[in-house]
C-alpha atoms as a PDB file:
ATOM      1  CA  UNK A   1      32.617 -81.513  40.052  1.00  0.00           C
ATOM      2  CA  UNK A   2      33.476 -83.000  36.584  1.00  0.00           C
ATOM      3  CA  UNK A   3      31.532 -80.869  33.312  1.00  0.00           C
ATOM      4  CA  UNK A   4      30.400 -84.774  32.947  1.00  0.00           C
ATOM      5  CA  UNK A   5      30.020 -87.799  34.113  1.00  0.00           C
ATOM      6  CA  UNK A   6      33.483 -89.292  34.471  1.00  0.00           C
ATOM      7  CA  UNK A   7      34.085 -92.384  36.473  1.00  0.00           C
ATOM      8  CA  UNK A   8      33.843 -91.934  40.075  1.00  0.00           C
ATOM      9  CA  UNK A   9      37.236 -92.539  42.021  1.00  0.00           C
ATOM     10  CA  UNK A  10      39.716 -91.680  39.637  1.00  0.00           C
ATOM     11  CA  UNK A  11      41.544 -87.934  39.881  1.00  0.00           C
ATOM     12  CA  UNK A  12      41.912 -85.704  36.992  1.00  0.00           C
ATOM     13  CA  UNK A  13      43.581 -87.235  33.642  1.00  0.00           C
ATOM     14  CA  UNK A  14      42.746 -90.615  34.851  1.00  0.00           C
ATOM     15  CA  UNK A  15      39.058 -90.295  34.941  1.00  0.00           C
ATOM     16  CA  UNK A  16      38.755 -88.641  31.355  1.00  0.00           C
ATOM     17  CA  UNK A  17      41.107 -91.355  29.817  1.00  0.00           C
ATOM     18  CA  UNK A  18      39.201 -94.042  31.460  1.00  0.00           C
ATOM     19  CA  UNK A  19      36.151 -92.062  30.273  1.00  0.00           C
ATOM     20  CA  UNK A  20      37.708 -92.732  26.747  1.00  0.00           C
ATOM     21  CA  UNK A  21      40.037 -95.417  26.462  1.00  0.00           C
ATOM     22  CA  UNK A  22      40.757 -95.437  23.027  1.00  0.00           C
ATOM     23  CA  UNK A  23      41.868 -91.847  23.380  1.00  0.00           C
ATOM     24  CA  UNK A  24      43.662 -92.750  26.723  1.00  0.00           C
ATOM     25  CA  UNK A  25      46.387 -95.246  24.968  1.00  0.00           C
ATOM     26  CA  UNK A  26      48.221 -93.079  22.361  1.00  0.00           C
ATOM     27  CA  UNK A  27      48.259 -90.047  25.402  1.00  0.00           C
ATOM     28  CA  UNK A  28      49.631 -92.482  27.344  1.00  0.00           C
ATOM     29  CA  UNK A  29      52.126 -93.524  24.776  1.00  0.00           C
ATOM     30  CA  UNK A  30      53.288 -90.369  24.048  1.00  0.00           C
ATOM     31  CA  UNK A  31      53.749 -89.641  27.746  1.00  0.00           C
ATOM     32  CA  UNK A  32      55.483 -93.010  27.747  1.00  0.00           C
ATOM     33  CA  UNK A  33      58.239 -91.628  24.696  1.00  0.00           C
ATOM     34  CA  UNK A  34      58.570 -88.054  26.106  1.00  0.00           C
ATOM     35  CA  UNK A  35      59.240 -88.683  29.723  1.00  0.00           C
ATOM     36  CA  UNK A  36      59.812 -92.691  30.526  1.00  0.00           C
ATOM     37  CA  UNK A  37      61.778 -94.287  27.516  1.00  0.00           C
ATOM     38  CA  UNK A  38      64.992 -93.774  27.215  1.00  0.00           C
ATOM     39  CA  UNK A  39      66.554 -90.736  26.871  1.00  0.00           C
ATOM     40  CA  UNK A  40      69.719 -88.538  26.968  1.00  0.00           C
ATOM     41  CA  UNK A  41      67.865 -86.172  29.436  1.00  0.00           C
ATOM     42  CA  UNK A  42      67.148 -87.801  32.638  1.00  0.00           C
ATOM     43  CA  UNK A  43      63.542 -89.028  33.430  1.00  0.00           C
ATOM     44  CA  UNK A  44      63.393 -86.608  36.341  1.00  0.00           C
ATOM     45  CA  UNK A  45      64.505 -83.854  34.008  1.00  0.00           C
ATOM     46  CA  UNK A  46      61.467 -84.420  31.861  1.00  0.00           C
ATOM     47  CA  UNK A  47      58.821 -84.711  34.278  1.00  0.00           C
ATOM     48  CA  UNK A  48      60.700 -81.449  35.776  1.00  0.00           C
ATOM     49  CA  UNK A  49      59.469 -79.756  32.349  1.00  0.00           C
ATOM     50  CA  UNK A  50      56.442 -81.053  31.829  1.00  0.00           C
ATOM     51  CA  UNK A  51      55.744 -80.053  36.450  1.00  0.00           C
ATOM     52  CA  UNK A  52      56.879 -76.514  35.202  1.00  0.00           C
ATOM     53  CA  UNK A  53      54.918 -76.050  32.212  1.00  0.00           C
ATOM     54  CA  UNK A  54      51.891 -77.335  33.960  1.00  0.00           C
ATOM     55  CA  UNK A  55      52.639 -75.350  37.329  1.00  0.00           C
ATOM     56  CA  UNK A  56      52.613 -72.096  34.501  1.00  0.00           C
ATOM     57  CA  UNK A  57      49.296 -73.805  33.137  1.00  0.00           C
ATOM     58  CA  UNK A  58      47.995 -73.711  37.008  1.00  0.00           C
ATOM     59  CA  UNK A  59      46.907 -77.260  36.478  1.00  0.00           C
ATOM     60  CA  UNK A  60      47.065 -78.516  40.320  1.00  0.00           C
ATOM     61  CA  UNK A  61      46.473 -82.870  39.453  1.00  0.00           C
ATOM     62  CA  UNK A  62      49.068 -82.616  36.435  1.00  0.00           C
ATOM     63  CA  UNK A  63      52.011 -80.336  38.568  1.00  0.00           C
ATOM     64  CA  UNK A  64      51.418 -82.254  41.485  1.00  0.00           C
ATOM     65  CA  UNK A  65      51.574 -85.361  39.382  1.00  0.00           C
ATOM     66  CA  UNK A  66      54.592 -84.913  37.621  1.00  0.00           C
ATOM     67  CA  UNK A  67      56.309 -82.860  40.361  1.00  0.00           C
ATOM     68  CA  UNK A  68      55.633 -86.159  42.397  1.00  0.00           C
ATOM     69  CA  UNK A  69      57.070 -88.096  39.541  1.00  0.00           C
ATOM     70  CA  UNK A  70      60.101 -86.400  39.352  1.00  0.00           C
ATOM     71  CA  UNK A  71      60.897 -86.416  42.751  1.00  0.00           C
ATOM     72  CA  UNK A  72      60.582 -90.352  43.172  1.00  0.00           C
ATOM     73  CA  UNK A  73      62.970 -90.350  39.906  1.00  0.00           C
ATOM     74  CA  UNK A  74      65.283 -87.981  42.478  1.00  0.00           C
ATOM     75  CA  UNK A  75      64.873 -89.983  45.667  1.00  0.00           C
ATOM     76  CA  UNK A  76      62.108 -87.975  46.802  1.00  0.00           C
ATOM     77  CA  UNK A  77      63.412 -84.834  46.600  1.00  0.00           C
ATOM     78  CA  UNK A  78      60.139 -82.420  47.020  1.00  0.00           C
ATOM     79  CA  UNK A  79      62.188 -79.802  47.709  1.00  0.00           C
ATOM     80  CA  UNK A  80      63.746 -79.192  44.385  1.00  0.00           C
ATOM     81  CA  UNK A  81      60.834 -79.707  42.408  1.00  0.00           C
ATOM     82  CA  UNK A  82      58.921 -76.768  44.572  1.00  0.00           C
ATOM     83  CA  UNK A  83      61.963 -74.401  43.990  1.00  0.00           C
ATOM     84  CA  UNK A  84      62.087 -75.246  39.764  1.00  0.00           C
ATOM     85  CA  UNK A  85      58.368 -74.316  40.120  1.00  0.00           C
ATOM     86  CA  UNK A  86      58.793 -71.283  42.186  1.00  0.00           C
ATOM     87  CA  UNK A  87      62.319 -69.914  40.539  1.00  0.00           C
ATOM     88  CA  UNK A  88      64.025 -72.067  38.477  1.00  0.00           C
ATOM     89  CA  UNK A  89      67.138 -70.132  37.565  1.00  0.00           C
ATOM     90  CA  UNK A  90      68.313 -70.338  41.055  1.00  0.00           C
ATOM     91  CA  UNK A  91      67.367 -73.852  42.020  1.00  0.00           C
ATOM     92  CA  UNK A  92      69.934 -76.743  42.005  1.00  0.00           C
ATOM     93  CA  UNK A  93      69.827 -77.690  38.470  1.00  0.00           C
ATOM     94  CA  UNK A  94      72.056 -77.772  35.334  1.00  0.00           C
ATOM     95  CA  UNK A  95      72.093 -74.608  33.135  1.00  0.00           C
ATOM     96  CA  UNK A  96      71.287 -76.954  30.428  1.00  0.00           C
ATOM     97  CA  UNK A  97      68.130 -77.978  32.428  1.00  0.00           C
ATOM     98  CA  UNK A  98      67.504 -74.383  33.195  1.00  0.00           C
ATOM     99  CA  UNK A  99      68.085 -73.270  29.340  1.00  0.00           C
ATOM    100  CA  UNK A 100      65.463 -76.121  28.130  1.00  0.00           C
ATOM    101  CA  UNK A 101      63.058 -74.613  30.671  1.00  0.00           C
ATOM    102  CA  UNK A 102      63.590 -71.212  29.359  1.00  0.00           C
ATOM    103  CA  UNK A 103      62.671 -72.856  26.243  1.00  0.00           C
ATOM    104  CA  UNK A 104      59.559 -74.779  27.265  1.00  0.00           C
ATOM    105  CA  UNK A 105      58.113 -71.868  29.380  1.00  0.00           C
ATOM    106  CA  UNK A 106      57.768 -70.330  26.008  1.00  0.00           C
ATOM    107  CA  UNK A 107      56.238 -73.211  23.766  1.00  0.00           C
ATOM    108  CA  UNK A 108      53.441 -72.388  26.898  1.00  0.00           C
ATOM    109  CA  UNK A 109      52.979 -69.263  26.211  1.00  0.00           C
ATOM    110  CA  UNK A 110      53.168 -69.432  22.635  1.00  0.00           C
ATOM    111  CA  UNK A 111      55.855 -71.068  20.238  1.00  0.00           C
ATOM    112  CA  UNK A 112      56.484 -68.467  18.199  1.00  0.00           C
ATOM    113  CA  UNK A 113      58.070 -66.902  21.351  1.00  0.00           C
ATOM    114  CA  UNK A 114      60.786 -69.037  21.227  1.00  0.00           C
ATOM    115  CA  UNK A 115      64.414 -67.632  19.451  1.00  0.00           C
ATOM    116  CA  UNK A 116      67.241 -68.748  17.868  1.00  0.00           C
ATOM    117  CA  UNK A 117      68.896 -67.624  21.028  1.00  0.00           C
ATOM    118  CA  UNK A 118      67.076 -69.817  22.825  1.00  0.00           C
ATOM    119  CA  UNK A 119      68.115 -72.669  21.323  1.00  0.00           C
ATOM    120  CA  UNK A 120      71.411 -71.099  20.669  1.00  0.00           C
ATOM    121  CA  UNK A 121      71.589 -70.784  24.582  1.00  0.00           C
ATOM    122  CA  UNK A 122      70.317 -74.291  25.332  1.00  0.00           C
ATOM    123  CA  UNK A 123      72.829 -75.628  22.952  1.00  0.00           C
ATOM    124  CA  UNK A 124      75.763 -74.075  24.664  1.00  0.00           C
ATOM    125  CA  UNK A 125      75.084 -75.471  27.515  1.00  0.00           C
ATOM    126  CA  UNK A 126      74.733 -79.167  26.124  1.00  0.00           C
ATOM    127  CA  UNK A 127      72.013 -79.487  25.126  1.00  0.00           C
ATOM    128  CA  UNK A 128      71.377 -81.944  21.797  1.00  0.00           C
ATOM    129  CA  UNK A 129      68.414 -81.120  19.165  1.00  0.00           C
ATOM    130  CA  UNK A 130      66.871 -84.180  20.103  1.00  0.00           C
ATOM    131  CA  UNK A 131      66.193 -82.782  23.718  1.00  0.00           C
ATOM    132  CA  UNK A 132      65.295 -79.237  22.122  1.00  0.00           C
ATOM    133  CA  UNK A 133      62.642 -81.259  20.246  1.00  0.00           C
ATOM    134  CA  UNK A 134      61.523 -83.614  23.208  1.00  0.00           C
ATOM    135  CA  UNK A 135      61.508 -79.909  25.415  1.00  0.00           C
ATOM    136  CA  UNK A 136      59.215 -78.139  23.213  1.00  0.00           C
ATOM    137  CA  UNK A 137      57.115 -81.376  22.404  1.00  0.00           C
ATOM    138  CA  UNK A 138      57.285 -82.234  26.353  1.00  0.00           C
ATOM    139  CA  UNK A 139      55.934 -78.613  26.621  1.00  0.00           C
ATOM    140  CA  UNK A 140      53.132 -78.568  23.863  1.00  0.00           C
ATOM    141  CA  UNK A 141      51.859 -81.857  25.072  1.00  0.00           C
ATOM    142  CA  UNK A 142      51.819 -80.879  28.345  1.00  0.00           C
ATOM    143  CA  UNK A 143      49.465 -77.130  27.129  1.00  0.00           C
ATOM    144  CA  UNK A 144      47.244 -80.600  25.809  1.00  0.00           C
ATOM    145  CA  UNK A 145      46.821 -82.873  28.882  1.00  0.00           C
ATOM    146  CA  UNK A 146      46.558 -79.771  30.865  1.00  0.00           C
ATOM    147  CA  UNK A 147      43.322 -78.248  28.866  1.00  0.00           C
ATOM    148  CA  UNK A 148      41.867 -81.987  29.055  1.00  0.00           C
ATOM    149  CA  UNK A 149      42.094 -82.017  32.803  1.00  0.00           C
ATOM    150  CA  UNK A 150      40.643 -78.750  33.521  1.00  0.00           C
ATOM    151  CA  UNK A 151      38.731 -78.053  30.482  1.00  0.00           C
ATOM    152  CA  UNK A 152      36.702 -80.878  31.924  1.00  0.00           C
ATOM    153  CA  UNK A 153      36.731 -79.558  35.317  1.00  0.00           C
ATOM    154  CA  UNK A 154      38.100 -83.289  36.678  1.00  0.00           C
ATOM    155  CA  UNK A 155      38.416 -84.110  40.166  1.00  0.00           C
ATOM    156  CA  UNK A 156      41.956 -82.728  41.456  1.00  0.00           C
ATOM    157  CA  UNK A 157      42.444 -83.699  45.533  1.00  0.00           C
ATOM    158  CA  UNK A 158      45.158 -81.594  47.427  1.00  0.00           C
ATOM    159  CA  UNK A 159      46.164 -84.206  49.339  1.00  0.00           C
ATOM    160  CA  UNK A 160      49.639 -84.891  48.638  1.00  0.00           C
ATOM    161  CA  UNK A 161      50.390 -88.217  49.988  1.00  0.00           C
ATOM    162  CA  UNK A 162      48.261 -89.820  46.770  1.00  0.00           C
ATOM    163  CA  UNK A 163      50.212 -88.373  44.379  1.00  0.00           C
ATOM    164  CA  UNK A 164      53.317 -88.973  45.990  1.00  0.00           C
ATOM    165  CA  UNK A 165      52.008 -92.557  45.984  1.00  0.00           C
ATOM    166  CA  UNK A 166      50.955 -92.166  42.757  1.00  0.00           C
ATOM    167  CA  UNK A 167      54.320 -90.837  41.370  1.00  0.00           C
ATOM    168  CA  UNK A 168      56.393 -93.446  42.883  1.00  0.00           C
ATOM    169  CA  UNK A 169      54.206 -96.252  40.863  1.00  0.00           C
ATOM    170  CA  UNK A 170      54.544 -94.261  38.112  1.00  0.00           C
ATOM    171  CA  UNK A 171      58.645 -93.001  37.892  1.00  0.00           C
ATOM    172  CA  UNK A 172      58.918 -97.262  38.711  1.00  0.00           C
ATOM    173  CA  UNK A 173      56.417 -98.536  36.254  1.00  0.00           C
ATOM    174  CA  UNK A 174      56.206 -95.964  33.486  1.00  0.00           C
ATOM    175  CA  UNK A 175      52.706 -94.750  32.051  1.00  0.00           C
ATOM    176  CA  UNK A 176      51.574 -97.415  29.463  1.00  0.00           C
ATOM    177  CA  UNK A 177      52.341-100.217  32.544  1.00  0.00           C
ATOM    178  CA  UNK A 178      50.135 -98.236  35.041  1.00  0.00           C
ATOM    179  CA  UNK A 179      47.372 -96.864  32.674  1.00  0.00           C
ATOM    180  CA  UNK A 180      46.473-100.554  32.567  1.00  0.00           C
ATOM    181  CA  UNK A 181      45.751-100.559  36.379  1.00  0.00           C
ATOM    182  CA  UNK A 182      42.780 -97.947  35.286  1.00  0.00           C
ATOM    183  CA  UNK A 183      41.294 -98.298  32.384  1.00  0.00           C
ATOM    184  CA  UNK A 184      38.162-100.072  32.364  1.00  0.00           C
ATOM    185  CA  UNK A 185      37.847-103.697  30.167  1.00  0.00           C
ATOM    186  CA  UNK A 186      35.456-101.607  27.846  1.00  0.00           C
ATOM    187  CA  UNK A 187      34.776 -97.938  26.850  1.00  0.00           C
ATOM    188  CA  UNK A 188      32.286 -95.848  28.894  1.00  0.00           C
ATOM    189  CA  UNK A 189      28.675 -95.297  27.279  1.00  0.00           C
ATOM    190  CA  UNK A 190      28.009 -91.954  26.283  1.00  0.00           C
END
């Protein structure tokens, strides 16, 4: 049960942005920029950070969210997304991937974990410093929406056909399109 009154219907983030909408539009841009605009790393390869950082965060709506995200972006490939959660040094990604995950499991932790090696690391395996940037922004954002999900204690269903719904709307549509479909015409009263 939500800490307060949120809008019935509407699962975790979506009930505390449509609680505030003019909080809800710049989160939802910046999801927009990290994970749906154009990019040199993949869309799927984004929302695969910000699934693992949240999976580390034990938020359940935003892991199942993303990881549901990414796997419409991969042609619904659950499978993968469950072993980058569980292990991802031996799942079926690139080493660049895995290096920028090294990297963003830190920023969760803390961001003064992370090394020159790190980046060092991610670098020789491809990687550009505009995705080490969007990986440790991807990673701190994510610490953010997670806290607002839980730290409200939102609604979060298990059932995983809704956010595999949910994900394919979203890896299609991108987050400032759908936000639109619920966010209310005016702000909540307090």
């Amino acid at each position: 049960m939500p800490h307060i009154a949120l809008p019935p219907g509407l699962p975790g983030i979506r009930g505390a942005m449509a609680f505030r909408p003019e909080t809800a539009h710049p989160l939802n841009d910046l999801a927009e920029v990290l994970l749906h605009e154009a990019n040199s790393l993949t869309p799927a390869e984004r929302e695969l950070i910000a699934t693992y950082v949240s999976y580390l965060n034990d938020c359940h709506f935003c892991q199942s969210v993303h990881g549901a995200i990414a796997a419409a972006h991969m042609g619904g490939d659950e499978e993968l997304v469950r072993r980058v959660k569980a292990d991802f040094a031996h799942a079926a990604i690139s080493d660049k991937l895995k290096a920028l995950l090294v990297i963003a499991g830190k920023v969760q932790r803390d961001g003064k974990l992370v090394t020159s090696e790190d980046v060092a690391q991610a670098r020789a395996h491809g990687a550009t410093d505009f995705e080490i940037h969007d990986t440790v922004l991807i990673a701190a954002a994510f610490c953010m929406y997670n806290r607002y999900v839980d730290g409200l204690g939102t609604v979060q269903p298990q059932d995983e056909a809704l956010y595999r719904e949910r994900g394919k709307i979203t890896a299609r549509d991108g987050y400032v399109n759908t936000s639109k479909a619920y966010l209310p015409a005016t702000p909540a009263k307090n």
